[in-house]
N, C-alpha and C. Protein backbone atom coordinates (compact mmCIF):
# COMPACT_ATOMS: atom_id res chain seq x y z
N UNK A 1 90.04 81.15 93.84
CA UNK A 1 90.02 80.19 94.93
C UNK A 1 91.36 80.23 95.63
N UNK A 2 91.36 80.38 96.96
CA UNK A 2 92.53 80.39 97.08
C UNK A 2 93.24 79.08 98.20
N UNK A 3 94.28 78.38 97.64
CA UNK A 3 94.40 77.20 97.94
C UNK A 3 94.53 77.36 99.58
N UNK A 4 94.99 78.06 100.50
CA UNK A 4 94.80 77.48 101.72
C UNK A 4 93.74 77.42 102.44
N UNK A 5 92.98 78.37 102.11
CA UNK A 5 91.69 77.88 103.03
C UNK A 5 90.42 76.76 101.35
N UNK A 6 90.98 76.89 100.27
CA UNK A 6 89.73 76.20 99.42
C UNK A 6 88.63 76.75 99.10
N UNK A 7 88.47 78.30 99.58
CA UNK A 7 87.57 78.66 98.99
C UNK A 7 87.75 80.15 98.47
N UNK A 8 86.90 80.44 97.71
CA UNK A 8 86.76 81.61 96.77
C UNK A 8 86.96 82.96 97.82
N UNK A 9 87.80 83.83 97.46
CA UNK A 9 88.67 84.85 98.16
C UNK A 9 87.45 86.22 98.06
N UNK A 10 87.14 86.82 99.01
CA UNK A 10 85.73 87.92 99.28
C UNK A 10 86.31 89.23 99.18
N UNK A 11 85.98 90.21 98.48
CA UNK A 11 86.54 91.91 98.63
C UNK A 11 85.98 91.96 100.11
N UNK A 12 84.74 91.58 99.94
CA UNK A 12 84.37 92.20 101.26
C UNK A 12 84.90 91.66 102.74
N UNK A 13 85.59 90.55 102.57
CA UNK A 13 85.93 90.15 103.72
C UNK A 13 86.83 90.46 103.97
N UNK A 14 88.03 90.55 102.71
CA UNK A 14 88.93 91.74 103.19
C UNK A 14 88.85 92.75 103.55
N UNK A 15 88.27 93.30 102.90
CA UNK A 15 88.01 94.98 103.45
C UNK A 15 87.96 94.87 104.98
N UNK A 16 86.52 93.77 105.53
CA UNK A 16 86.69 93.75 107.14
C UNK A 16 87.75 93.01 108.05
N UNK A 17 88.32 92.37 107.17
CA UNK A 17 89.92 92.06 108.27
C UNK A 17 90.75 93.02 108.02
N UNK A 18 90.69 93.74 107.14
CA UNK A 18 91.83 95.03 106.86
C UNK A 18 91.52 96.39 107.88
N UNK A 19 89.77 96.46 108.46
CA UNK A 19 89.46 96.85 109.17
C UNK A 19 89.37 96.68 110.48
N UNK A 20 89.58 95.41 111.11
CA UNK A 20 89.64 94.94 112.14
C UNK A 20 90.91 94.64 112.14
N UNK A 21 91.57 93.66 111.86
CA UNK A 21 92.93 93.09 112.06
C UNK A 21 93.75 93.18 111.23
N UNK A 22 93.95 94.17 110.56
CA UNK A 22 94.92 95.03 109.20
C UNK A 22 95.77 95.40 110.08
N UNK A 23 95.99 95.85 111.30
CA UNK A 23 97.51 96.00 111.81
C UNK A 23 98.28 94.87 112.59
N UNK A 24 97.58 93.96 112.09
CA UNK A 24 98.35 92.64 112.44
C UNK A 24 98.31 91.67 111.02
N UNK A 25 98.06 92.48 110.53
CA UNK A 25 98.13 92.20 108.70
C UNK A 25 97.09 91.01 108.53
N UNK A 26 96.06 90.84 108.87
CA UNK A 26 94.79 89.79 108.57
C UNK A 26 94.63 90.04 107.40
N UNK A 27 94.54 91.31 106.98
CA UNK A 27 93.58 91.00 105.45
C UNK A 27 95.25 90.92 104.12
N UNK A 28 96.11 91.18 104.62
CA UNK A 28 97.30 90.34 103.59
C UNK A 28 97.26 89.12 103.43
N UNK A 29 97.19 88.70 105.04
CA UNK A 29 97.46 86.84 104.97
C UNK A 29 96.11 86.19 104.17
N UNK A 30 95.28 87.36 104.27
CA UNK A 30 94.27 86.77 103.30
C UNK A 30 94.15 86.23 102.25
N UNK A 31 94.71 87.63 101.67
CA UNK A 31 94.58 87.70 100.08
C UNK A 31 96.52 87.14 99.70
N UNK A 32 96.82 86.54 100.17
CA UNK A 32 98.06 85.62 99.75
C UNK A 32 99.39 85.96 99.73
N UNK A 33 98.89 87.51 100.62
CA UNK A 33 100.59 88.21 100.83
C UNK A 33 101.25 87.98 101.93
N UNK A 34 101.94 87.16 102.32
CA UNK A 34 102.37 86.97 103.33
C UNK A 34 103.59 87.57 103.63
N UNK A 35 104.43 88.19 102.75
CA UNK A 35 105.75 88.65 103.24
C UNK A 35 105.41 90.57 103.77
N UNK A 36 104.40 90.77 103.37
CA UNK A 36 103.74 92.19 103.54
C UNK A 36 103.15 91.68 105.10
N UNK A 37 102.56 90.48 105.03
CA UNK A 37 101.52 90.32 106.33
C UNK A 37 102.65 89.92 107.67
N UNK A 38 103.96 89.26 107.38
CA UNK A 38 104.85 89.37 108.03
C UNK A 38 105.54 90.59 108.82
N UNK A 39 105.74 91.58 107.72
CA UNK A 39 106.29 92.88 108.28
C UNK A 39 105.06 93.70 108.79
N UNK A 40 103.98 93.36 109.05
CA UNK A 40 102.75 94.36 109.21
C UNK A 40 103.00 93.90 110.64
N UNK A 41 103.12 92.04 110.79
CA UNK A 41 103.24 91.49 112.34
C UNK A 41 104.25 91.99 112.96
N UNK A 42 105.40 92.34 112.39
CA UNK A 42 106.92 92.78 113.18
C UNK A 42 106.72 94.31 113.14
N UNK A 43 105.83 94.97 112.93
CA UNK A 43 105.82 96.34 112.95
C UNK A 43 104.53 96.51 113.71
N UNK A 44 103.75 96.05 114.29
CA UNK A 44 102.70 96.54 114.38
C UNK A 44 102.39 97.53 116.01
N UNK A 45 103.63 97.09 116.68
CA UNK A 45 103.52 98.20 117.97
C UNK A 45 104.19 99.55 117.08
N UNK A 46 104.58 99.79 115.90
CA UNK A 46 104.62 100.99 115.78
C UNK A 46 104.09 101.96 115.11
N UNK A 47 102.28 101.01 115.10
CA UNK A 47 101.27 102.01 114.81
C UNK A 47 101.35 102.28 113.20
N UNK A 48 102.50 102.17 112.52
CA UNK A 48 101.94 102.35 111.22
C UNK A 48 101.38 101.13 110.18
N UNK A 49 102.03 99.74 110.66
CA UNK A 49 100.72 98.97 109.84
C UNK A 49 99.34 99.33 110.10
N UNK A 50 98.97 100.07 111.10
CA UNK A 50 97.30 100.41 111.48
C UNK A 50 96.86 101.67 110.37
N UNK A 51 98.07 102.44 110.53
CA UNK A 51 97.78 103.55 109.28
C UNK A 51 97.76 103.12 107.78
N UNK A 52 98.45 102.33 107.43
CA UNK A 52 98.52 101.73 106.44
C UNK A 52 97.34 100.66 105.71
N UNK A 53 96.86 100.03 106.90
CA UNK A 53 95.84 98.97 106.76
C UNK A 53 94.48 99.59 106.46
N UNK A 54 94.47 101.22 107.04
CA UNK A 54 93.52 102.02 106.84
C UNK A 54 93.34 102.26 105.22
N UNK A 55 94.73 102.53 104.80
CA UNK A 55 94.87 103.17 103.20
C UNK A 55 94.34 101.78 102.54
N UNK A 56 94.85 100.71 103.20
CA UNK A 56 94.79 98.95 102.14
C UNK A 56 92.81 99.27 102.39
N UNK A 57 92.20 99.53 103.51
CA UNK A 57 90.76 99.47 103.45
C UNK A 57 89.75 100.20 102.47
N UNK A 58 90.51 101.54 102.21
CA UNK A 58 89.97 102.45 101.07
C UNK A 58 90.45 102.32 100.09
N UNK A 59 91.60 101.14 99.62
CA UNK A 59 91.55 100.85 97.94
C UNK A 59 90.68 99.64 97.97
N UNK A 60 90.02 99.07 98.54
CA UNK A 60 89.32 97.77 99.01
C UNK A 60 88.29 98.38 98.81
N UNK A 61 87.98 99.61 99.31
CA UNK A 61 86.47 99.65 99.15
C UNK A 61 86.09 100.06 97.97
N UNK A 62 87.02 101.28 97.28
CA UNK A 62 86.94 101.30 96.23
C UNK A 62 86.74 100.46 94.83
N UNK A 63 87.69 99.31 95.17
CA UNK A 63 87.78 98.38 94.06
C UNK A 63 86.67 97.56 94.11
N UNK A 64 86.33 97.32 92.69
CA UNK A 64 85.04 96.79 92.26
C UNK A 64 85.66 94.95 92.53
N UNK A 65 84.55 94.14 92.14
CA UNK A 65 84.92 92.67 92.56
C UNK A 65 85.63 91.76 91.40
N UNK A 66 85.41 92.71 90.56
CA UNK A 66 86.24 91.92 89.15
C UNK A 66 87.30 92.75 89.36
N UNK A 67 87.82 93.67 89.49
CA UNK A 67 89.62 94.42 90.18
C UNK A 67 90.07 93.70 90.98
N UNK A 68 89.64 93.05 91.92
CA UNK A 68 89.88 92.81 92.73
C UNK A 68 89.99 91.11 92.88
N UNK A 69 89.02 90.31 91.84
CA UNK A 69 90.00 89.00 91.56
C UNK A 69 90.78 89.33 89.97
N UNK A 70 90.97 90.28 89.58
CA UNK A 70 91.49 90.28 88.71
C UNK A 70 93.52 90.47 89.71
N UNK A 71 93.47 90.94 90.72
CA UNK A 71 94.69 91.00 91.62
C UNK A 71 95.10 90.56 92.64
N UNK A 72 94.20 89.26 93.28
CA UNK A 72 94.50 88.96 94.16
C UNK A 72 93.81 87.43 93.60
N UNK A 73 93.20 87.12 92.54
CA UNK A 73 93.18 85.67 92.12
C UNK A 73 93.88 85.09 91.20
N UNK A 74 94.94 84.19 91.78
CA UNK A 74 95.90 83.95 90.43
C UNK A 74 95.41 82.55 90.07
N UNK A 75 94.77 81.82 90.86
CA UNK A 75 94.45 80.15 90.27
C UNK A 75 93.10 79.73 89.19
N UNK A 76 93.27 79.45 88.29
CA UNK A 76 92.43 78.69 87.80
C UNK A 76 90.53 78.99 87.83
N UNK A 77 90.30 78.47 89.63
CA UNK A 77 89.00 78.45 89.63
C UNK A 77 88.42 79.44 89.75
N UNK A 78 89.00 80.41 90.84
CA UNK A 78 89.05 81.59 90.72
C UNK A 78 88.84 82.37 89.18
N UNK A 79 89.46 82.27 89.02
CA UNK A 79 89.31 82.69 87.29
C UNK A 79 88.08 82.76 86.13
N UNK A 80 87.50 81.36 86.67
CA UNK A 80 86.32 81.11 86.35
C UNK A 80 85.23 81.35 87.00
N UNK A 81 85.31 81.53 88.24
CA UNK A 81 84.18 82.29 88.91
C UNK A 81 83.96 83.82 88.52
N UNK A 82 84.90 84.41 88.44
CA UNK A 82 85.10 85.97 87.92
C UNK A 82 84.51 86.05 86.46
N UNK A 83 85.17 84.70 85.77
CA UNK A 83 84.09 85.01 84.48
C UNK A 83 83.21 84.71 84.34
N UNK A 84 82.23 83.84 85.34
CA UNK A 84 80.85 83.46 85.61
C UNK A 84 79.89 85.04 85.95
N UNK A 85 80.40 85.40 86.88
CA UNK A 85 80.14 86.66 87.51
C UNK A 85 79.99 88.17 86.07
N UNK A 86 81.05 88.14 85.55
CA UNK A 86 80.65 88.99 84.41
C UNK A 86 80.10 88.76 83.01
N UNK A 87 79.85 87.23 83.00
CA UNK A 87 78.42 87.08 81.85
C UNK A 87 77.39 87.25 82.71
N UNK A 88 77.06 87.03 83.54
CA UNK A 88 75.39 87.85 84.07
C UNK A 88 75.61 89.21 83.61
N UNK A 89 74.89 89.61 83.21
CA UNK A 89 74.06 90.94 83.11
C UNK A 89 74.09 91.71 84.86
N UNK A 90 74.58 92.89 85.19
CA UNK A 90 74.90 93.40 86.21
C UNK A 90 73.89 94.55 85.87
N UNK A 91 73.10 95.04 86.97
CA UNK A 91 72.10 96.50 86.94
C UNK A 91 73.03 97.48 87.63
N UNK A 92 73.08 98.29 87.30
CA UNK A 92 73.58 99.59 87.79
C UNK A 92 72.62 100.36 89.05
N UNK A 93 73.17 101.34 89.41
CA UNK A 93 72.24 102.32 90.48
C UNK A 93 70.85 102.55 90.15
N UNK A 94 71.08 102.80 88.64
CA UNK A 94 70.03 103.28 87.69
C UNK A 94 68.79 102.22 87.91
N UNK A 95 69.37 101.14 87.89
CA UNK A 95 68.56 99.51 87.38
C UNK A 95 68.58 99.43 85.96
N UNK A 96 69.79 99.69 85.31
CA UNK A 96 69.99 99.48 84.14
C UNK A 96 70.64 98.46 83.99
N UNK A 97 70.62 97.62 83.04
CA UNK A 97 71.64 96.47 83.06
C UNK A 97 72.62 96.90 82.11
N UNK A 98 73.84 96.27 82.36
CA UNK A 98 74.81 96.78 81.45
C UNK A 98 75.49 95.43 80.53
């Protein structure tokens, strides 16, 4: 959960502000980095927060949703949603459950 906006923090929504507004550092200020999302704002006429925000989009897509509050959820509720999420039973490609 993340305390400024109150609600539970999305891979996927990062991924699409990191895709859309990643060179004005949207998907940092997201996920609670603000001194990264600062220098992405003071750099961003020189084109490489855009290159960069590209690389932040393909470890985003990559990373599964428990990686991903496992590193960008540090509070409490958060915490517990992630472990709600991995006692269900998850199916694979296969439709296997694991």
């Amino acid at each position: 959960m993340n305390s400024i906006q109150g609600q539970e923090l999305n891979r996927e929504k990062a991924l699409k502000l990191a895709l859309t507004l990643g060179w004005l550092g949207g998907h940092r200020f997201y996920t609670g980095q603000t001194v990264s999302a600062v220098a992405y704002l003071m750099f961003f006429w020189t084109l490489i927060p855009g290159f960069l925000s590209l690389v932040d989009a393909a470890f985003l897509a990559h990373m599964s949703d428990d990686d991903f509050a496992d590193e960008f959820c540090s509070l409490p509720d958060c915490a517990m949603s992630s472990a709600k999420n991995a006692a269900s039973p998850k199916e694979s490609s296969l439709g296997l459950t694991a």
